[in-house]
Each structure stands twice: as structure tokens, then as C-alpha cells.
PDB file of N, CA and C in Angstrom:
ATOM      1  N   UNK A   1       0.838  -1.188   0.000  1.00  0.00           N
ATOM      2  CA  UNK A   1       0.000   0.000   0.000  1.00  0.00           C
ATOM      3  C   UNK A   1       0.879   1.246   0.000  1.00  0.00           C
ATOM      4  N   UNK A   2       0.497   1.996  -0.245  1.00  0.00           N
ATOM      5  CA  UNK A   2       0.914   3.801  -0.327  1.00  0.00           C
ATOM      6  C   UNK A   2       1.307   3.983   1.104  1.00  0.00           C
ATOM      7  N   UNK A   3       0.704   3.471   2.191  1.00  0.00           N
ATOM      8  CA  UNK A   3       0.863   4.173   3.367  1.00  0.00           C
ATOM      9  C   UNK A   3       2.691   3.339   3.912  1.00  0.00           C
ATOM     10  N   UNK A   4       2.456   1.998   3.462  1.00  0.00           N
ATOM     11  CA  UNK A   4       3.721   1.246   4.057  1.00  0.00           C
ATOM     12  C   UNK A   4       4.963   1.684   2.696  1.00  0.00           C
ATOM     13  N   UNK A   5       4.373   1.703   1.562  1.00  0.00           N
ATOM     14  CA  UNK A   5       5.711   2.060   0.971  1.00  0.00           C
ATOM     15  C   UNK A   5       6.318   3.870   1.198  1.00  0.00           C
ATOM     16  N   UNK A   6       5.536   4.559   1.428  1.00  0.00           N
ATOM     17  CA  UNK A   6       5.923   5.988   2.143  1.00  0.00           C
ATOM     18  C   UNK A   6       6.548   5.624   3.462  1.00  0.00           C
ATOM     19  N   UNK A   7       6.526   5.027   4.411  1.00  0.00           N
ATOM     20  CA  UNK A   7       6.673   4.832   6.163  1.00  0.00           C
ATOM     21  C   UNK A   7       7.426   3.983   5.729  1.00  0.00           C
ATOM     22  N   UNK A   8       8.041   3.144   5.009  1.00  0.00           N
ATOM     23  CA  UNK A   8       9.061   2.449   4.955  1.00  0.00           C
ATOM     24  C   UNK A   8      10.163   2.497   4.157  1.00  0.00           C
ATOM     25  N   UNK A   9      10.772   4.115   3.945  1.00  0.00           N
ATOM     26  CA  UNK A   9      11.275   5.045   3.155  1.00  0.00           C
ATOM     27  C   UNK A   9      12.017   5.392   4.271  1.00  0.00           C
ATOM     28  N   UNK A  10      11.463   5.507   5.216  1.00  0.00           N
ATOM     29  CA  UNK A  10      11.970   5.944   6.778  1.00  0.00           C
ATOM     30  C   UNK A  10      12.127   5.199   8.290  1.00  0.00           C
ATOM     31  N   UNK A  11      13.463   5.436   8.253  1.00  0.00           N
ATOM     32  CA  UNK A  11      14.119   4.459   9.373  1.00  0.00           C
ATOM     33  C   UNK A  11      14.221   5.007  10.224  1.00  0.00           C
ATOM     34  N   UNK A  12      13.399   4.817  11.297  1.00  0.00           N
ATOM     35  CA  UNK A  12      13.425   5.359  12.547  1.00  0.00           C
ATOM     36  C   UNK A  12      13.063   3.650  13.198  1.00  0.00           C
ATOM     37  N   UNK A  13      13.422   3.508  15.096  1.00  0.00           N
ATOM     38  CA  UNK A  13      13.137   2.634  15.896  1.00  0.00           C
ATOM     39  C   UNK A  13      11.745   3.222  16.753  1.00  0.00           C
ATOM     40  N   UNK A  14      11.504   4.418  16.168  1.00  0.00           N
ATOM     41  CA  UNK A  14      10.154   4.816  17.237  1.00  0.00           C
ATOM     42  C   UNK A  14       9.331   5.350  16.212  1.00  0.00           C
ATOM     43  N   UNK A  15       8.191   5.502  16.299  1.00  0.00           N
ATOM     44  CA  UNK A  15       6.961   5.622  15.196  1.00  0.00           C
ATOM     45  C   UNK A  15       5.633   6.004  15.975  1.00  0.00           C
ATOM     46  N   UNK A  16       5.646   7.516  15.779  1.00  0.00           N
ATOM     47  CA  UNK A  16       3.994   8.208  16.809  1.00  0.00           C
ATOM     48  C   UNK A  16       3.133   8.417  15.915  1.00  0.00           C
ATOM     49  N   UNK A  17       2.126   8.236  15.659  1.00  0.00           N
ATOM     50  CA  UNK A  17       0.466   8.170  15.080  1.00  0.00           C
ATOM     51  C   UNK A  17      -0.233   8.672  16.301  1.00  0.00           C
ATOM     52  N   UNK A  18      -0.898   9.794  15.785  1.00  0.00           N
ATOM     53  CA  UNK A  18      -2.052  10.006  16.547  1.00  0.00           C
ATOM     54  C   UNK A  18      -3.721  10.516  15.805  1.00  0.00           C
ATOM     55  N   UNK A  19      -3.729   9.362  16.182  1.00  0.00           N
ATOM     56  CA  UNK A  19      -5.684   9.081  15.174  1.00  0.00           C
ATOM     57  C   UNK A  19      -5.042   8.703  14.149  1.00  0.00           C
ATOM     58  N   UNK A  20      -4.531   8.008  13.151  1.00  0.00           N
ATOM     59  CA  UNK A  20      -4.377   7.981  11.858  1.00  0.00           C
ATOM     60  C   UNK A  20      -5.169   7.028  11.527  1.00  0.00           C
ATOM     61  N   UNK A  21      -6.352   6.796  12.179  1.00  0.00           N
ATOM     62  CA  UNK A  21      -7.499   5.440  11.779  1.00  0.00           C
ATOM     63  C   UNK A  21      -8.423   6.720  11.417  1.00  0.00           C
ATOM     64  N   UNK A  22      -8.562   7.508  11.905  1.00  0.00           N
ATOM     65  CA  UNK A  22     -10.031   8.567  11.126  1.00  0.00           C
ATOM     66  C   UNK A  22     -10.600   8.448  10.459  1.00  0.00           C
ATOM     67  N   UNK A  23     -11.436   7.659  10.041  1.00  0.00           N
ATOM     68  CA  UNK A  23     -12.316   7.435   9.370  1.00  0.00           C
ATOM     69  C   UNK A  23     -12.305   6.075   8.072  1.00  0.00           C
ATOM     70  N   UNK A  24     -11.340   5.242   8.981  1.00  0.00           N
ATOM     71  CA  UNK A  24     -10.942   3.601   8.630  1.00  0.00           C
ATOM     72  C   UNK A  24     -12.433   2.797   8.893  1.00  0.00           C
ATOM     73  N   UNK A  25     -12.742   1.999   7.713  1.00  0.00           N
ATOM     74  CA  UNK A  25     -13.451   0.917   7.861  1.00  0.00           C
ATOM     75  C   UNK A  25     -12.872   0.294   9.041  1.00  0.00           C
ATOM     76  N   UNK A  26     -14.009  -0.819   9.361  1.00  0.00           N
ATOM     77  CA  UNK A  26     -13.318  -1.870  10.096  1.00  0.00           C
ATOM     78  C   UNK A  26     -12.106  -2.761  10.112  1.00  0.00           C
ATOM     79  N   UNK A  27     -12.544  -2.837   8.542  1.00  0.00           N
ATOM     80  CA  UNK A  27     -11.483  -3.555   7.852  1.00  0.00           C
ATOM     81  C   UNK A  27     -10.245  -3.480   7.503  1.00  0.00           C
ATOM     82  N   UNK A  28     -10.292  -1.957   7.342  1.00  0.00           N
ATOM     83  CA  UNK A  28      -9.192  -1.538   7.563  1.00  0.00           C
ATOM     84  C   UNK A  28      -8.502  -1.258   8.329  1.00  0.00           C
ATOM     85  N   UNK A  29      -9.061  -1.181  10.153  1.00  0.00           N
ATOM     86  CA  UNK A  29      -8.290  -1.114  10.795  1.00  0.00           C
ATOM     87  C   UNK A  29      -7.627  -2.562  11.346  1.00  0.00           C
ATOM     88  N   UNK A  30      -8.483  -3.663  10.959  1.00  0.00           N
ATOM     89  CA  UNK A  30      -7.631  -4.736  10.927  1.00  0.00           C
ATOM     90  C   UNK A  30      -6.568  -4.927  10.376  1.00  0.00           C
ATOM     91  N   UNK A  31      -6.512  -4.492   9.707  1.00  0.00           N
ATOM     92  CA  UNK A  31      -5.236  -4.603   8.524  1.00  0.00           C
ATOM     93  C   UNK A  31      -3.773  -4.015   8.885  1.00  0.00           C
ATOM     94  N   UNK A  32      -4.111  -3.285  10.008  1.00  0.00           N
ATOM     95  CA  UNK A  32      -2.705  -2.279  10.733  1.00  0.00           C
ATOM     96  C   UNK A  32      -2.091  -3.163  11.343  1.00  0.00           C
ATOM     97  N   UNK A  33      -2.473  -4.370  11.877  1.00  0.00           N
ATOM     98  CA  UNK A  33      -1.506  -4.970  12.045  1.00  0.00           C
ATOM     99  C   UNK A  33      -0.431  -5.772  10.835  1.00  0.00           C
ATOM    100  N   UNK A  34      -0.837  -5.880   9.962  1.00  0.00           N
ATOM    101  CA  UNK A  34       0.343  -6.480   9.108  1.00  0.00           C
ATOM    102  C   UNK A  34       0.784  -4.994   8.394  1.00  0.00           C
ATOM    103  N   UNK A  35       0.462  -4.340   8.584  1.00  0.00           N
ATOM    104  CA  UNK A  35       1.091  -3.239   8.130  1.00  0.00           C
ATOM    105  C   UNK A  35       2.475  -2.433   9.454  1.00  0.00           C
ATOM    106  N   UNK A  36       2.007  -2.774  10.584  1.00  0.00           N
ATOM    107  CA  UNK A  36       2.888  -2.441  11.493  1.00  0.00           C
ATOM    108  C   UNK A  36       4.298  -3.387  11.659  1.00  0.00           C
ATOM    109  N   UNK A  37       3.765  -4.664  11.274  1.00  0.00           N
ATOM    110  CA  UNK A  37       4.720  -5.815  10.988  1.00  0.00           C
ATOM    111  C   UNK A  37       5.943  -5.866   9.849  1.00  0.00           C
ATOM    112  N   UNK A  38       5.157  -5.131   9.026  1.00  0.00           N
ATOM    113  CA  UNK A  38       6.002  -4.411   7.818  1.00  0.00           C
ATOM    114  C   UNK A  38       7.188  -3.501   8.104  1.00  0.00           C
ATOM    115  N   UNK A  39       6.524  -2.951   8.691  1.00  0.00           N
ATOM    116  CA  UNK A  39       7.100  -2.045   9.421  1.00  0.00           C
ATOM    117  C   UNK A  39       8.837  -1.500  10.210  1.00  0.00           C
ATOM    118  N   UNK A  40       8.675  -2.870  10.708  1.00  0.00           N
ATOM    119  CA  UNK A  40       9.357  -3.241  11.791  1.00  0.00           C
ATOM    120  C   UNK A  40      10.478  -2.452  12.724  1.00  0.00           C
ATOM    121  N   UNK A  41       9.182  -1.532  13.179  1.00  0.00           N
ATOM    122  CA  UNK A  41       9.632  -0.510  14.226  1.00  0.00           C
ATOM    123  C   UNK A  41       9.824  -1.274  15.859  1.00  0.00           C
ATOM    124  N   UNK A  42      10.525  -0.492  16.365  1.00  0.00           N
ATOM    125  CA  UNK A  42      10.504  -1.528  17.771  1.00  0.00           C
ATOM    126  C   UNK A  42       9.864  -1.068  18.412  1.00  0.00           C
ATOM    127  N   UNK A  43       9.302   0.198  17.709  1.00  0.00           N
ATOM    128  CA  UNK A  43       8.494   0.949  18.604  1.00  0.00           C
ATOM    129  C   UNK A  43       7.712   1.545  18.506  1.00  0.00           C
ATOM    130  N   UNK A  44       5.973   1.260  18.209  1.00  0.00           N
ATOM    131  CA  UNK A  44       4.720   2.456  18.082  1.00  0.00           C
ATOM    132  C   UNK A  44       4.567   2.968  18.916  1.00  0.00           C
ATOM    133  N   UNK A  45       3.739   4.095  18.887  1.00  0.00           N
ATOM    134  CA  UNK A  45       2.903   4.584  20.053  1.00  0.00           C
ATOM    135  C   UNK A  45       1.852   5.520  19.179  1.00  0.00           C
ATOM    136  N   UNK A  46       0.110   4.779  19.576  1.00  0.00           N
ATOM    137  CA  UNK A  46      -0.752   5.018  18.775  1.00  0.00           C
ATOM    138  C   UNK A  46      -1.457   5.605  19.742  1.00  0.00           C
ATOM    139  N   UNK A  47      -1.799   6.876  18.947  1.00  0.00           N
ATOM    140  CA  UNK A  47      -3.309   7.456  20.152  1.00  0.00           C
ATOM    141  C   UNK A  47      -4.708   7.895  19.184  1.00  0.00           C
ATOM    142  N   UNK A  48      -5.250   6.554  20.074  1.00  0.00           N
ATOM    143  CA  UNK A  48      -6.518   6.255  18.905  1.00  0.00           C
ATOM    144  C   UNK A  48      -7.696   6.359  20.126  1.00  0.00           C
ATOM    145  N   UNK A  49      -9.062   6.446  19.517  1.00  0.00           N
ATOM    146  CA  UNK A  49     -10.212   6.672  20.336  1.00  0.00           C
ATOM    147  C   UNK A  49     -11.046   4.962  19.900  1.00  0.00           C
ATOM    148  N   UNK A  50     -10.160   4.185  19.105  1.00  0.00           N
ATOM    149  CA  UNK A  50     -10.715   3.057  18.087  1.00  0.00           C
ATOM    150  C   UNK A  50     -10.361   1.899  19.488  1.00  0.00           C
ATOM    151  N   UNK A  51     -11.505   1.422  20.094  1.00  0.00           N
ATOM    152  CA  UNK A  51     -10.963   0.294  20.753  1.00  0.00           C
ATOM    153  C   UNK A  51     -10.544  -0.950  20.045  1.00  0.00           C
ATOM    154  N   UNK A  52     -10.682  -0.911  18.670  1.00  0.00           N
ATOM    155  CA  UNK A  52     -10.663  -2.314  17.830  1.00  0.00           C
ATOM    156  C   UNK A  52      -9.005  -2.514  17.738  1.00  0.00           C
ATOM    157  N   UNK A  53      -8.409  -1.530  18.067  1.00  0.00           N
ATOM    158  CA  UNK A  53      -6.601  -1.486  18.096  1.00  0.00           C
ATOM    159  C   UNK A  53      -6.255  -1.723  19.364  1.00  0.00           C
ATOM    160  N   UNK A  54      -7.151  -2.213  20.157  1.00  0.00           N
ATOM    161  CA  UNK A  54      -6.374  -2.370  21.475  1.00  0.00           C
ATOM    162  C   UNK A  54      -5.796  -4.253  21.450  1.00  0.00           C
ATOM    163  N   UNK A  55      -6.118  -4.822  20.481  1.00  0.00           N
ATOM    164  CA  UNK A  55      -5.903  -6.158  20.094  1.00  0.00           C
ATOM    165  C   UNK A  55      -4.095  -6.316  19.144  1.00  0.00           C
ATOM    166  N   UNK A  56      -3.765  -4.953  18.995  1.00  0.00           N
ATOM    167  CA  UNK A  56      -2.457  -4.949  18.578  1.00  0.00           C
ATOM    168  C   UNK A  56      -1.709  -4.447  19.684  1.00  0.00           C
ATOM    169  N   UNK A  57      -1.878  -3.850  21.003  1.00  0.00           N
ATOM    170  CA  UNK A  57      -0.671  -3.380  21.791  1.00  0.00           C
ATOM    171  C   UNK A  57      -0.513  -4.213  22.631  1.00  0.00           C
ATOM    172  N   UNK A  58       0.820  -3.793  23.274  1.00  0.00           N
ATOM    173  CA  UNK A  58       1.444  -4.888  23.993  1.00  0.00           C
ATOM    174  C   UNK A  58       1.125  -3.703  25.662  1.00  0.00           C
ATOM    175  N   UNK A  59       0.694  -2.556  25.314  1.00  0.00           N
ATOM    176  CA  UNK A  59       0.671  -2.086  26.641  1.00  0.00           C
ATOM    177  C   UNK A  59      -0.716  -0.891  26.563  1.00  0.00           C
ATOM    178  N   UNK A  60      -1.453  -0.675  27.131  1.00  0.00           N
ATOM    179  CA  UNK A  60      -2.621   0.030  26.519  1.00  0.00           C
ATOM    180  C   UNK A  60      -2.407   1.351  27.641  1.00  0.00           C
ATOM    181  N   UNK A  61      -2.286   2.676  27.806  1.00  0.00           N
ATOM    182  CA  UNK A  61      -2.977   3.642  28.678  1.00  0.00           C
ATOM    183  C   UNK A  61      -4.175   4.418  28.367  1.00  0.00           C
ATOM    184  N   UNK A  62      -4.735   4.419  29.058  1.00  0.00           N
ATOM    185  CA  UNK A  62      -6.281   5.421  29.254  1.00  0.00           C
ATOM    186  C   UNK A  62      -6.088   6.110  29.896  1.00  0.00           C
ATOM    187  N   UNK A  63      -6.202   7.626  29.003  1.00  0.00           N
ATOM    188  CA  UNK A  63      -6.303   9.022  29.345  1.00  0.00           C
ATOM    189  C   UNK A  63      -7.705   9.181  30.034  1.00  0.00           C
ATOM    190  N   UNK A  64      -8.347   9.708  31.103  1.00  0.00           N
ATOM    191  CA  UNK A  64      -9.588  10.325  31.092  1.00  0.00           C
ATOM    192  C   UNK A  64      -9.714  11.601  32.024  1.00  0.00           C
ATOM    193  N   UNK A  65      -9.998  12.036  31.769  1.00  0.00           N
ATOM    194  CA  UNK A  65     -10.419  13.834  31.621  1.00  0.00           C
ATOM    195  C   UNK A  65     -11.883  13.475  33.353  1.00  0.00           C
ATOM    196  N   UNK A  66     -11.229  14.743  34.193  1.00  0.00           N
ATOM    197  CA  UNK A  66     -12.337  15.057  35.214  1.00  0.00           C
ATOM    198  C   UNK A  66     -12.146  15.655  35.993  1.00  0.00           C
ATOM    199  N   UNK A  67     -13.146  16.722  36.043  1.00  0.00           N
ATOM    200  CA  UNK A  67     -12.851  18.161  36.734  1.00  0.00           C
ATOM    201  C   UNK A  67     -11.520  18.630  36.267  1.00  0.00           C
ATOM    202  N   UNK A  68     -11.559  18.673  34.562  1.00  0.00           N
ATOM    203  CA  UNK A  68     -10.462  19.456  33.957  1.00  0.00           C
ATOM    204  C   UNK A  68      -9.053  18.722  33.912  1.00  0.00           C
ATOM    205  N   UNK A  69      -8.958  17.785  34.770  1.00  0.00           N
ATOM    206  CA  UNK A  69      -7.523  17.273  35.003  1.00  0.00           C
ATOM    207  C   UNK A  69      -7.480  16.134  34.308  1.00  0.00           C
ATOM    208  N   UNK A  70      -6.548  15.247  33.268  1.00  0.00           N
ATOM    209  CA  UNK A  70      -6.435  14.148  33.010  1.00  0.00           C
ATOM    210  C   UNK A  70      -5.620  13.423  33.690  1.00  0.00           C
ATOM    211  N   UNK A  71      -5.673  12.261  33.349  1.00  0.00           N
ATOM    212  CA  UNK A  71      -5.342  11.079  34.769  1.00  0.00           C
ATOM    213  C   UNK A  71      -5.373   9.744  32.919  1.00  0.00           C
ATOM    214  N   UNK A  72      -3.766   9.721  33.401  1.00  0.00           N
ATOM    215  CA  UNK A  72      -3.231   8.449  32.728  1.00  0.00           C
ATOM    216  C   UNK A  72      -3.491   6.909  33.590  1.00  0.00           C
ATOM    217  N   UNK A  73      -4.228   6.223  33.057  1.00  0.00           N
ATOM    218  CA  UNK A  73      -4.801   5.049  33.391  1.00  0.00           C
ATOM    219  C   UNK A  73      -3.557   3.542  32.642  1.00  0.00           C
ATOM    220  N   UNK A  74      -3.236   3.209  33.475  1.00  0.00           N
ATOM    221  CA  UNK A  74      -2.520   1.610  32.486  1.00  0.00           C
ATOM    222  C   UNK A  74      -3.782   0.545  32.786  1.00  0.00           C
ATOM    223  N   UNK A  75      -3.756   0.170  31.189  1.00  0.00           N
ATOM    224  CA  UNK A  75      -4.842  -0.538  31.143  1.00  0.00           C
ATOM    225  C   UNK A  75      -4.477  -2.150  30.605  1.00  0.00           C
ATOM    226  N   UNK A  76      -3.381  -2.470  30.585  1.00  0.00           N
ATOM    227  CA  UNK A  76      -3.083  -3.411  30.306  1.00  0.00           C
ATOM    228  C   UNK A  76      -1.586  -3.427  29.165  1.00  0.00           C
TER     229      UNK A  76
END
């Protein structure tokens, strides 16, 4: 695809996305995992609102917002 032959032009060990599912089928967000595999960064860090990606991390945090203050949650 366009997205892995652009991102794999570039060698980096760390790799930040934030939302880049916006407005991904389902199907397509299945698909990020063999595309991350492609990849082969040692290191993502995705900040998505998509719970269907929580089946690719190896470590999950939850941000949540109250009385103005956010509060980092480890969620697995």
C-alpha cells in the first residue's frame, strides 16, 4: 500500500500516530496490524479513540479527563 511504501522510506526505531485510523473501515483497521509488521519498528505509540486497536498493543494507557484534570490510566 501507499501508506507502508511511504513509512518504509523511513528508518526510525520509534513511530507516533495520533488518530491515523479517522475514518478507517473496520477492515481496515484490521489490517494495521500487518502493516505495522512491515514495518518493523521496535516501537509504536498510537493514540486512537478506536478500541478495535487495542488487540495490537502490547501495553494500553487510558487518558480520562475530570474536573479538567487528566489522569493516565494503564490498562493493560
Amino acid at each position: 500500500s501507499m501508506v507502508v511504501q511511504t513509512l518504509t522510506d523511513v528508518r526510525s526505531d520509534i513511530l507516533i500516530l495520533d488518530e491515523p485510523t479517522d475514518g478507517f473501515s473496520k477492515e481496515q483497521l484490521y489490517k494495521l496490524r500487518d502493516i505495522f509488521d512491515e514495518l518493523e519498528a521496535r516501537q509504536i505509540i498510537l493514540v486512537s479513540h478506536e478500541e478495535e486497536l487495542e488487540n495490537l498493543a502490547d501495553h494500553i494507557y487510558r487518558v480520562e479527563k475530570s474536573d479538567g484534570l487528566s489522569a493516565i490510566q494503564q490498562a493493560g
